[in-house]
N, C-alpha and C. Protein backbone atom coordinates (compact mmCIF):
# COMPACT_ATOMS: atom_id res chain seq x y z
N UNK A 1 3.06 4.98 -3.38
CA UNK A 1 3.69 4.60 -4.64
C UNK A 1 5.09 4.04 -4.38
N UNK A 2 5.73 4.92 -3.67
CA UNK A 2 7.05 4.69 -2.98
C UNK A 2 6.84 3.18 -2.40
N UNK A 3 6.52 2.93 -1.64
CA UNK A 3 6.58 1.79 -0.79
C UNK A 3 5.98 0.24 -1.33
N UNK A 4 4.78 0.68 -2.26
CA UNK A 4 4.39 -0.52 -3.09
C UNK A 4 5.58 -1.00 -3.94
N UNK A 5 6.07 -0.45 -4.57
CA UNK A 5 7.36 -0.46 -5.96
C UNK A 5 8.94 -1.12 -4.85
N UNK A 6 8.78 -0.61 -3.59
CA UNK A 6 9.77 -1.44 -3.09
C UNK A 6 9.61 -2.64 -2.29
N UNK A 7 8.02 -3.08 -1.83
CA UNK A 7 7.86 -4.30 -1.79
C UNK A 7 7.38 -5.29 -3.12
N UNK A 8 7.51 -4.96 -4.14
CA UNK A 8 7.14 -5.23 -5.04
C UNK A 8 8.89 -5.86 -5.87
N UNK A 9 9.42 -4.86 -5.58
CA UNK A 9 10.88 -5.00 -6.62
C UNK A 9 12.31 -6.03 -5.87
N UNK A 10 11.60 -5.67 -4.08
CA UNK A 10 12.74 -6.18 -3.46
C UNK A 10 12.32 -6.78 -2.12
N UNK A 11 11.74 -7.38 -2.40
CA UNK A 11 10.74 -8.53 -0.97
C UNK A 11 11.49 -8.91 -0.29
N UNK A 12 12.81 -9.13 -0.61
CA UNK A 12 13.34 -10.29 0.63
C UNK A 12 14.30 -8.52 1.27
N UNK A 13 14.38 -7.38 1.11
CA UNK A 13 14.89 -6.74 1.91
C UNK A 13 14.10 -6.08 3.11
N UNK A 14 13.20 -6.44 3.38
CA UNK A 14 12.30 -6.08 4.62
C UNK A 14 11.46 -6.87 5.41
N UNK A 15 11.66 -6.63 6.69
CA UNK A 15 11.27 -7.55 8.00
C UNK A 15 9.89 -7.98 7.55
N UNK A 16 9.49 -6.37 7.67
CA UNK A 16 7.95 -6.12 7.63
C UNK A 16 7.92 -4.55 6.73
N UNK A 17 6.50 -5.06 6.25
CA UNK A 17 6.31 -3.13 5.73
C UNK A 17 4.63 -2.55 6.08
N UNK A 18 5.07 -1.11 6.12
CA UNK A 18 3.55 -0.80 6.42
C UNK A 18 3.70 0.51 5.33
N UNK A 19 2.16 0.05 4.60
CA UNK A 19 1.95 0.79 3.18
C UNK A 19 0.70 1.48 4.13
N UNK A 20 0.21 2.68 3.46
CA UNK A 20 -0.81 3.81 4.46
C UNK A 20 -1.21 4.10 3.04
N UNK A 21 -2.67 4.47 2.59
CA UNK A 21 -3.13 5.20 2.17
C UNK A 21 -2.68 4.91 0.57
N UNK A 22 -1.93 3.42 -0.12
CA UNK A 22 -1.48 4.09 -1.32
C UNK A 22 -2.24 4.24 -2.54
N UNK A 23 -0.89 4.59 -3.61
CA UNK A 23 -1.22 4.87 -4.86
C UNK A 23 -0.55 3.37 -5.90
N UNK A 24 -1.31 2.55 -6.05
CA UNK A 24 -0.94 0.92 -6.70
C UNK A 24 -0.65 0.61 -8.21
N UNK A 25 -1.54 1.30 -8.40
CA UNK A 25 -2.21 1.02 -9.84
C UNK A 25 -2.39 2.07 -10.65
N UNK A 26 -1.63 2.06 -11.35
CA UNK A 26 -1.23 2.78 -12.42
C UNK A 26 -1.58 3.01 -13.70
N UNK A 27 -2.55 2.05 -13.77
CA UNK A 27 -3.21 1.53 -14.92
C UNK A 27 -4.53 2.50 -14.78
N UNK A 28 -5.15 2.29 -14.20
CA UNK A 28 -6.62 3.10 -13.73
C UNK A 28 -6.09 4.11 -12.16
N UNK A 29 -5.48 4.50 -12.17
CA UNK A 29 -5.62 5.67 -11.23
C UNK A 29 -6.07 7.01 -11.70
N UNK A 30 -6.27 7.34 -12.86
CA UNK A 30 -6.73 8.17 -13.81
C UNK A 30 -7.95 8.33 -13.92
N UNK A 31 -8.73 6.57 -13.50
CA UNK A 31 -10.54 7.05 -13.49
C UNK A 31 -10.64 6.88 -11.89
N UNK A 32 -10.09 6.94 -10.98
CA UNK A 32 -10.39 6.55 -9.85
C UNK A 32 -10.52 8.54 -9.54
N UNK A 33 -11.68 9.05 -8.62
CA UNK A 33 -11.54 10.50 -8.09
C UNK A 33 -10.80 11.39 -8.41
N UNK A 34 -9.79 11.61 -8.07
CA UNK A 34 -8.54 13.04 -8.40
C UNK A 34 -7.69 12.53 -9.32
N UNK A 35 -7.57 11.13 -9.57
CA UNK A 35 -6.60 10.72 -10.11
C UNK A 35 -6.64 11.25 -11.85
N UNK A 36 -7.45 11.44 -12.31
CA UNK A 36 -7.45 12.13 -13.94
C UNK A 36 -6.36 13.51 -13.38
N UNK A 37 -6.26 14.47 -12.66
CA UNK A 37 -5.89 15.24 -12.73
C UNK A 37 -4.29 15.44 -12.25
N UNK A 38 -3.86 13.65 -12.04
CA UNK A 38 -2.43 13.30 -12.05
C UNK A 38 -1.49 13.17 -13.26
N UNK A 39 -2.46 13.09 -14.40
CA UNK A 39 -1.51 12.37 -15.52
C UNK A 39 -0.59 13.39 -15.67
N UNK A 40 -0.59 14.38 -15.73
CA UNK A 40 0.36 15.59 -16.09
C UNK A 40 1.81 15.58 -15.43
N UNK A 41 1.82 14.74 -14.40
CA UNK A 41 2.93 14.29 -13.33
C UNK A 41 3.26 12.97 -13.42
N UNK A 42 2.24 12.02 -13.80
CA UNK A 42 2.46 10.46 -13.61
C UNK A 42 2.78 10.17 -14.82
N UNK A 43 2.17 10.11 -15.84
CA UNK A 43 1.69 10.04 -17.16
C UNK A 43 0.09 9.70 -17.38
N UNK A 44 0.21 9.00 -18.83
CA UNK A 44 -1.54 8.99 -18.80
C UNK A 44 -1.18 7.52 -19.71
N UNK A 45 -2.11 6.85 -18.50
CA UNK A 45 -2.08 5.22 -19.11
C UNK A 45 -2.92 5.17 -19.96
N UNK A 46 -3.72 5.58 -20.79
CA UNK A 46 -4.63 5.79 -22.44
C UNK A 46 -3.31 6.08 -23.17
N UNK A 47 -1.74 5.89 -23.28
CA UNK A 47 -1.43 6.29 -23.95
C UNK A 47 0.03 5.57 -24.01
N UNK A 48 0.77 5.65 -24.93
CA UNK A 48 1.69 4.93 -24.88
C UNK A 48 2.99 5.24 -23.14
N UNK A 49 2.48 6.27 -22.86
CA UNK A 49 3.15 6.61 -21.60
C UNK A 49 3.23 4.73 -20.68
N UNK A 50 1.76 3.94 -20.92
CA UNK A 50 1.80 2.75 -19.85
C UNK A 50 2.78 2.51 -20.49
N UNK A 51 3.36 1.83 -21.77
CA UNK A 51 3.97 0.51 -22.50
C UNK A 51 5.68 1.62 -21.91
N UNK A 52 6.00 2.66 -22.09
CA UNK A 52 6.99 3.32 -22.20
C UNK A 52 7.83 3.49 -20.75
N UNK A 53 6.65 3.86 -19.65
CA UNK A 53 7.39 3.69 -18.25
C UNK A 53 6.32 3.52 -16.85
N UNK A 54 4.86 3.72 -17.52
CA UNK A 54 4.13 3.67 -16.03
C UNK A 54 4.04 1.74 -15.58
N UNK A 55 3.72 1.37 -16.48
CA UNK A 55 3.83 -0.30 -16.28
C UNK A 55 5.04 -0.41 -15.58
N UNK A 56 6.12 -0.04 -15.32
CA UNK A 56 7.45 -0.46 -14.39
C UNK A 56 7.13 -0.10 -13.19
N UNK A 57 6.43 0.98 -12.80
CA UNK A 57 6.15 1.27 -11.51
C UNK A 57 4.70 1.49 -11.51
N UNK A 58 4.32 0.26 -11.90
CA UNK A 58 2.44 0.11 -11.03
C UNK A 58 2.89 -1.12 -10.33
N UNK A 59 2.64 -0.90 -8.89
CA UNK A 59 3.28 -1.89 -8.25
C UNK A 59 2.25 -3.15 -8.06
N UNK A 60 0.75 -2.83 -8.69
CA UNK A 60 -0.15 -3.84 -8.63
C UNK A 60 0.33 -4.50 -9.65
N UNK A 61 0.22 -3.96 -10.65
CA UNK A 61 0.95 -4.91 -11.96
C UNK A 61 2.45 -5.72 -11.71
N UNK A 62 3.23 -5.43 -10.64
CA UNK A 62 4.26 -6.40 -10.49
C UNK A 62 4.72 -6.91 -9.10
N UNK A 63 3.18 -7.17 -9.06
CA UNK A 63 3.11 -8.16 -8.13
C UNK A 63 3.80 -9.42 -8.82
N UNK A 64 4.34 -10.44 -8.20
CA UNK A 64 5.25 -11.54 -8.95
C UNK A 64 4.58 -13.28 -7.96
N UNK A 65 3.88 -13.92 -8.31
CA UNK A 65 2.88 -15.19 -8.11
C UNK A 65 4.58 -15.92 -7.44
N UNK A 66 5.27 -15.91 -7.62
CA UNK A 66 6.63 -17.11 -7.24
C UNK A 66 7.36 -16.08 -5.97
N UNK A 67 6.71 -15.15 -5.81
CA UNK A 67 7.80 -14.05 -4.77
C UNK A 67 7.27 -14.78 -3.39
N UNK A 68 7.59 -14.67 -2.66
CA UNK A 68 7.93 -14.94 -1.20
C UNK A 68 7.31 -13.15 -0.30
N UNK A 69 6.20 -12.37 0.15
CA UNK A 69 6.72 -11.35 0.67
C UNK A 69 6.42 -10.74 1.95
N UNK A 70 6.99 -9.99 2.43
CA UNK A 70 7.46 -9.91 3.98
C UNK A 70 5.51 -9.58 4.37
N UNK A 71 5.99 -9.69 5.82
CA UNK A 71 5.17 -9.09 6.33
C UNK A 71 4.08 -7.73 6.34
N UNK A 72 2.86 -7.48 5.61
CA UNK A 72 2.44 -6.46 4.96
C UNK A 72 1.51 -6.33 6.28
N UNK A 73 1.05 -4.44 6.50
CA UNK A 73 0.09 -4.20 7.21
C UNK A 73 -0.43 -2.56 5.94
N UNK A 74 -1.33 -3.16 5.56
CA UNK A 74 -2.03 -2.82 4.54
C UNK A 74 -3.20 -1.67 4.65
N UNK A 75 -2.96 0.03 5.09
CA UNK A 75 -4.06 0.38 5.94
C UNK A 75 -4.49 0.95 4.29
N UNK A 76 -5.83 1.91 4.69
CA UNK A 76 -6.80 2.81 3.93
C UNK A 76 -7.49 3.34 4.09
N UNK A 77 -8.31 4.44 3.81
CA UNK A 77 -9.34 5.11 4.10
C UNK A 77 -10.92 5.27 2.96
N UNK A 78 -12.02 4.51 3.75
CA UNK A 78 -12.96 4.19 2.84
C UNK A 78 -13.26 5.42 2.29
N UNK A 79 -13.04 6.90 2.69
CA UNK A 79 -13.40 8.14 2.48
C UNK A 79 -12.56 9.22 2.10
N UNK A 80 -11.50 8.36 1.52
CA UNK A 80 -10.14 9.10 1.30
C UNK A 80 -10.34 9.83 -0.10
N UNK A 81 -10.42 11.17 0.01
CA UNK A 81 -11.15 11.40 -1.29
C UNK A 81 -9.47 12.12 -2.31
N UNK A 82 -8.57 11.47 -2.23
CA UNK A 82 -7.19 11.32 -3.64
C UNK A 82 -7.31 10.28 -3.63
N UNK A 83 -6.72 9.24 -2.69
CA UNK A 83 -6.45 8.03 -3.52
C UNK A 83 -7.44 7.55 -3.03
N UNK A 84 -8.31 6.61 -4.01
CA UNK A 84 -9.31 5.75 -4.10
C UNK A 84 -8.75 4.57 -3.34
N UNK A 85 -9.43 3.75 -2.05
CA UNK A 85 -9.22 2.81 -1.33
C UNK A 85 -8.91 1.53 -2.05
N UNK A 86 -9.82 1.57 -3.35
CA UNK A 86 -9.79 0.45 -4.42
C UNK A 86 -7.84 0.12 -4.55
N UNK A 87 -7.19 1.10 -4.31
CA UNK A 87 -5.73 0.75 -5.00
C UNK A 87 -5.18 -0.18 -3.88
N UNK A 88 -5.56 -0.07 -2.17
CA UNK A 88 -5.10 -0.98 -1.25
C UNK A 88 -6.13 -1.90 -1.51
N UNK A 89 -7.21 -1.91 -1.55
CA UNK A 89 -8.24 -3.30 -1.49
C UNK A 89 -7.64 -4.25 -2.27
N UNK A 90 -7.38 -3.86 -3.91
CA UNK A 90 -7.02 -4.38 -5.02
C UNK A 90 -5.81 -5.26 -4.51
N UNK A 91 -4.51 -4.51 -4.29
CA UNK A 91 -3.14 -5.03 -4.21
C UNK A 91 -3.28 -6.14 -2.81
N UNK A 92 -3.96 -5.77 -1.86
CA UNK A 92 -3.70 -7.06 -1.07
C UNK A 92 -4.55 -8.46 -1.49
N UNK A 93 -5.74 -7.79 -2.25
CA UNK A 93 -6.77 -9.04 -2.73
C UNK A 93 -5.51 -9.95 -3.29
N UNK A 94 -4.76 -9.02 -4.27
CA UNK A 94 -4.16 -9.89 -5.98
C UNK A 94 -2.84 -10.58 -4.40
N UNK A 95 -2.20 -9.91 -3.63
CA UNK A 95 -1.00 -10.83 -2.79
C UNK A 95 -2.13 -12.02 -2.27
N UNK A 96 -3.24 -11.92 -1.96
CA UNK A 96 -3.66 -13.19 -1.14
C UNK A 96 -3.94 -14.27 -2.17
N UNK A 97 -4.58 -13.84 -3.36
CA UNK A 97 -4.51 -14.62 -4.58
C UNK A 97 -2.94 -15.51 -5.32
N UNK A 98 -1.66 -14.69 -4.46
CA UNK A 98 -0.41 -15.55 -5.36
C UNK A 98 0.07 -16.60 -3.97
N UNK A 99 -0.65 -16.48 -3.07
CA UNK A 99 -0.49 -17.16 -1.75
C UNK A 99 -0.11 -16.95 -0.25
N UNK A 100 0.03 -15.36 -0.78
CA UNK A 100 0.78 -14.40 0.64
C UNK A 100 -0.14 -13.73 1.66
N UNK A 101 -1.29 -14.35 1.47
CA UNK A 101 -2.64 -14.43 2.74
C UNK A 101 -2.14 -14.10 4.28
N UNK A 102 -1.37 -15.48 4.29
CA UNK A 102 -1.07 -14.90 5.70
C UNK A 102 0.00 -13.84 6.29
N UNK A 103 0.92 -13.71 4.80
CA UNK A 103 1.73 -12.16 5.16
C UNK A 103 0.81 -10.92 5.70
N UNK A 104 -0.45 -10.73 4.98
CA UNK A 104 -1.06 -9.34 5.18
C UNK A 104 -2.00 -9.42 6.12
N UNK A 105 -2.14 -8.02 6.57
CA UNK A 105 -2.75 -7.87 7.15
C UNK A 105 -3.81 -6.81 6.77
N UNK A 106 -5.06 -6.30 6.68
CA UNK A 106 -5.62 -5.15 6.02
C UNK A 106 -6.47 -4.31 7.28
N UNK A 107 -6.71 -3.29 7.23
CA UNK A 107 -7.29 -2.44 8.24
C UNK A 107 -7.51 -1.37 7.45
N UNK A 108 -8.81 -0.73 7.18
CA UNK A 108 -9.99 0.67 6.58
C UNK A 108 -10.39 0.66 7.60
N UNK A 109 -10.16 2.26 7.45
CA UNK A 109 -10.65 3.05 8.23
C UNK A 109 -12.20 3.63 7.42
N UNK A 110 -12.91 3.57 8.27
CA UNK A 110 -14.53 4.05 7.57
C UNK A 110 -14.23 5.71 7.69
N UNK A 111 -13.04 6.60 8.64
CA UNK A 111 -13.75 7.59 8.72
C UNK A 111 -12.42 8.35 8.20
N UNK A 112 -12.00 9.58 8.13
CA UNK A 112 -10.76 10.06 8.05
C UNK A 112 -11.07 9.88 6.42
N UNK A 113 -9.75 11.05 5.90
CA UNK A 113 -9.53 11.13 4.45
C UNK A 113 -8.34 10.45 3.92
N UNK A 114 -7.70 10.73 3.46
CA UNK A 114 -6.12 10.45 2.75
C UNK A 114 -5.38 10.62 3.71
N UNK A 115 -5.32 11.21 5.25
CA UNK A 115 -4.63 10.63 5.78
C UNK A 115 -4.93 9.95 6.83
N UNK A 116 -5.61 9.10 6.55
CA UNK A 116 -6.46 7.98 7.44
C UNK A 116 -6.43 8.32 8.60
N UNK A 117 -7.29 9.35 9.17
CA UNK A 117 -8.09 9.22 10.16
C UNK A 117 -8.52 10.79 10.36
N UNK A 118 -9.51 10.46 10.54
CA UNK A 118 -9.90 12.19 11.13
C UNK A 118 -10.02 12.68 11.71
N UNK A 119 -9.63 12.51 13.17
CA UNK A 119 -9.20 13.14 14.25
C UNK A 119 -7.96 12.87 15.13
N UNK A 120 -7.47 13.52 16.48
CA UNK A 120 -6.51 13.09 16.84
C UNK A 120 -6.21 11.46 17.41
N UNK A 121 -7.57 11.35 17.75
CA UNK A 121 -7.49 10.19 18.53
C UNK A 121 -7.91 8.49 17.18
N UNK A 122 -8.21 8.99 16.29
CA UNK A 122 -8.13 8.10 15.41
C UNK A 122 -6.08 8.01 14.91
N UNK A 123 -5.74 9.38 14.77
CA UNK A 123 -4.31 9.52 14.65
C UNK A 123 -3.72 8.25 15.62
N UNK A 124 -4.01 8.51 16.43
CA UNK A 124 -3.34 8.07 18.19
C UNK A 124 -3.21 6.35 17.27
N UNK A 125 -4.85 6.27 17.43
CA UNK A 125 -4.78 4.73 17.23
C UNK A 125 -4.33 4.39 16.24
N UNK A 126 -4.11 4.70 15.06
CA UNK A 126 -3.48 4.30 13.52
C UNK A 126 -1.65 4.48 14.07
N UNK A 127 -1.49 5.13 14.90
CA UNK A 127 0.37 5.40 15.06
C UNK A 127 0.30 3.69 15.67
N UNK A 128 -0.66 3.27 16.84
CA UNK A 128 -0.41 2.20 17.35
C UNK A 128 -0.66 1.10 16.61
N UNK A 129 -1.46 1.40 16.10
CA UNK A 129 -1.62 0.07 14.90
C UNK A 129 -0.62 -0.49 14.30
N UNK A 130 0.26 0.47 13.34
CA UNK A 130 1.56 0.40 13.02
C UNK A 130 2.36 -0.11 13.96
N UNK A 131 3.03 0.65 14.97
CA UNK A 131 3.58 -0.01 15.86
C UNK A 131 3.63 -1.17 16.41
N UNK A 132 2.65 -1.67 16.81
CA UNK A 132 1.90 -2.89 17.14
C UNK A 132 2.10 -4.22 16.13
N UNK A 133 2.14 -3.91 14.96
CA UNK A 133 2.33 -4.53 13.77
C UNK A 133 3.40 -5.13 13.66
N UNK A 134 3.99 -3.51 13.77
CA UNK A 134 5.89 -3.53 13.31
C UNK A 134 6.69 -4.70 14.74
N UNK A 135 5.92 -4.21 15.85
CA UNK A 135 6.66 -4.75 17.11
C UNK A 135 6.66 -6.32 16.92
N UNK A 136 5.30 -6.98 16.59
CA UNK A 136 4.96 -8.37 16.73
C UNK A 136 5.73 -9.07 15.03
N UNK A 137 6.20 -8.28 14.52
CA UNK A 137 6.67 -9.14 13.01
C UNK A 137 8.04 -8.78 12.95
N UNK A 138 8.52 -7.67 13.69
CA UNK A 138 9.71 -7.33 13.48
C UNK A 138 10.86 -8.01 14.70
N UNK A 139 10.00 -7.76 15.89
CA UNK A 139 10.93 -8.67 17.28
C UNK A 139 11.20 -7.15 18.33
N UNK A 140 11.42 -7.26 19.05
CA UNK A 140 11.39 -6.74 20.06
C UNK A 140 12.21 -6.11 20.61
N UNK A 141 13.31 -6.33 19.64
CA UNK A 141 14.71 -5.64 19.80
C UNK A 141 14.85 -4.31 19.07
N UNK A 142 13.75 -3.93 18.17
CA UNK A 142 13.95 -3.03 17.60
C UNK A 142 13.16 -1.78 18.14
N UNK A 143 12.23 -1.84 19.23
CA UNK A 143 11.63 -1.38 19.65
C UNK A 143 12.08 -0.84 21.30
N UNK A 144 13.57 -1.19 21.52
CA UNK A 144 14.07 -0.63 22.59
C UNK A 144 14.31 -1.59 23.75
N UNK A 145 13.53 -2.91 23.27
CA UNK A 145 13.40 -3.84 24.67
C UNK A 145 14.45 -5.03 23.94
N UNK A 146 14.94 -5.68 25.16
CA UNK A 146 15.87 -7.08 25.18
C UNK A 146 15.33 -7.72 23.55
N UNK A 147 15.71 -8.39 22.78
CA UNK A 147 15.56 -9.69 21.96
C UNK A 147 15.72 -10.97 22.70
């Protein structure tokens, strides 16, 4: 939620970003699995709660068609049983739709829950994934070696 709402609000302040596992959509996260049993914390979009404050922070909904945005590595878990995968599928579909295709990048995981992956060695590889990501979009200087 965190991380969608700040590539969403402030694009040109990051190299690159890596979103894991999120929560997008605010609108329907309520019929998606666990999500009915959020409204009590989020609000409840059946209700004037969207028009009042959840619409400001559904970061699918402000997505912006004229934004410019950084470098995305977009992971998920097809079996993630809180957040429904639909909220990363959705948000990178709608960025490749305003023209930011080649910003993202997407990677599901078939196995693992909500925190994408289910064992250590799926762990292992999802830390490198990131890394790997961050190293090739961000430069090389940030990672300990010469620029």
């Amino acid at each position: 939620l965190l991380v969608g709402n700040m590539i969403t609000r402030r694009p040109d302040l990051w190299g690159a970003v890596v979103c894991a596992v999120p929560l997008l959509d605010m609108y329907r996260f309520s019929k998606l699995l666990a999500g009915a049993s959020w409204t009590a914390e989020y609000g409840d979009p059946e209700t004037t709660d969207w028009e009042e404050f959840l619409f400001r922070y559904s970061a699918y909904h402000q997505i912006d068609p004229g934004a410019a945005y950084p470098p995305l590595l977009m992971t998920t878990s097809t079996r993630d049983d809180r957040v429904h995968p639909y909220h990363a599928r959705a948000f990178v579909k709608r960025l490749q739709e305003t023209g930011n295709a080649e910003t993202v990048t997407y990677y599901e995981n078939i196995e693992g829950g909500h925190g994408g992956a289910a064992d250590p060695k799926q762990s292992a590889f999802m830390i490198c994934l990131y890394q790997n990501f961050l190293k090739k979009t961000i430069g090389k200087g940030y990672f300990g070696e010469p620029s």
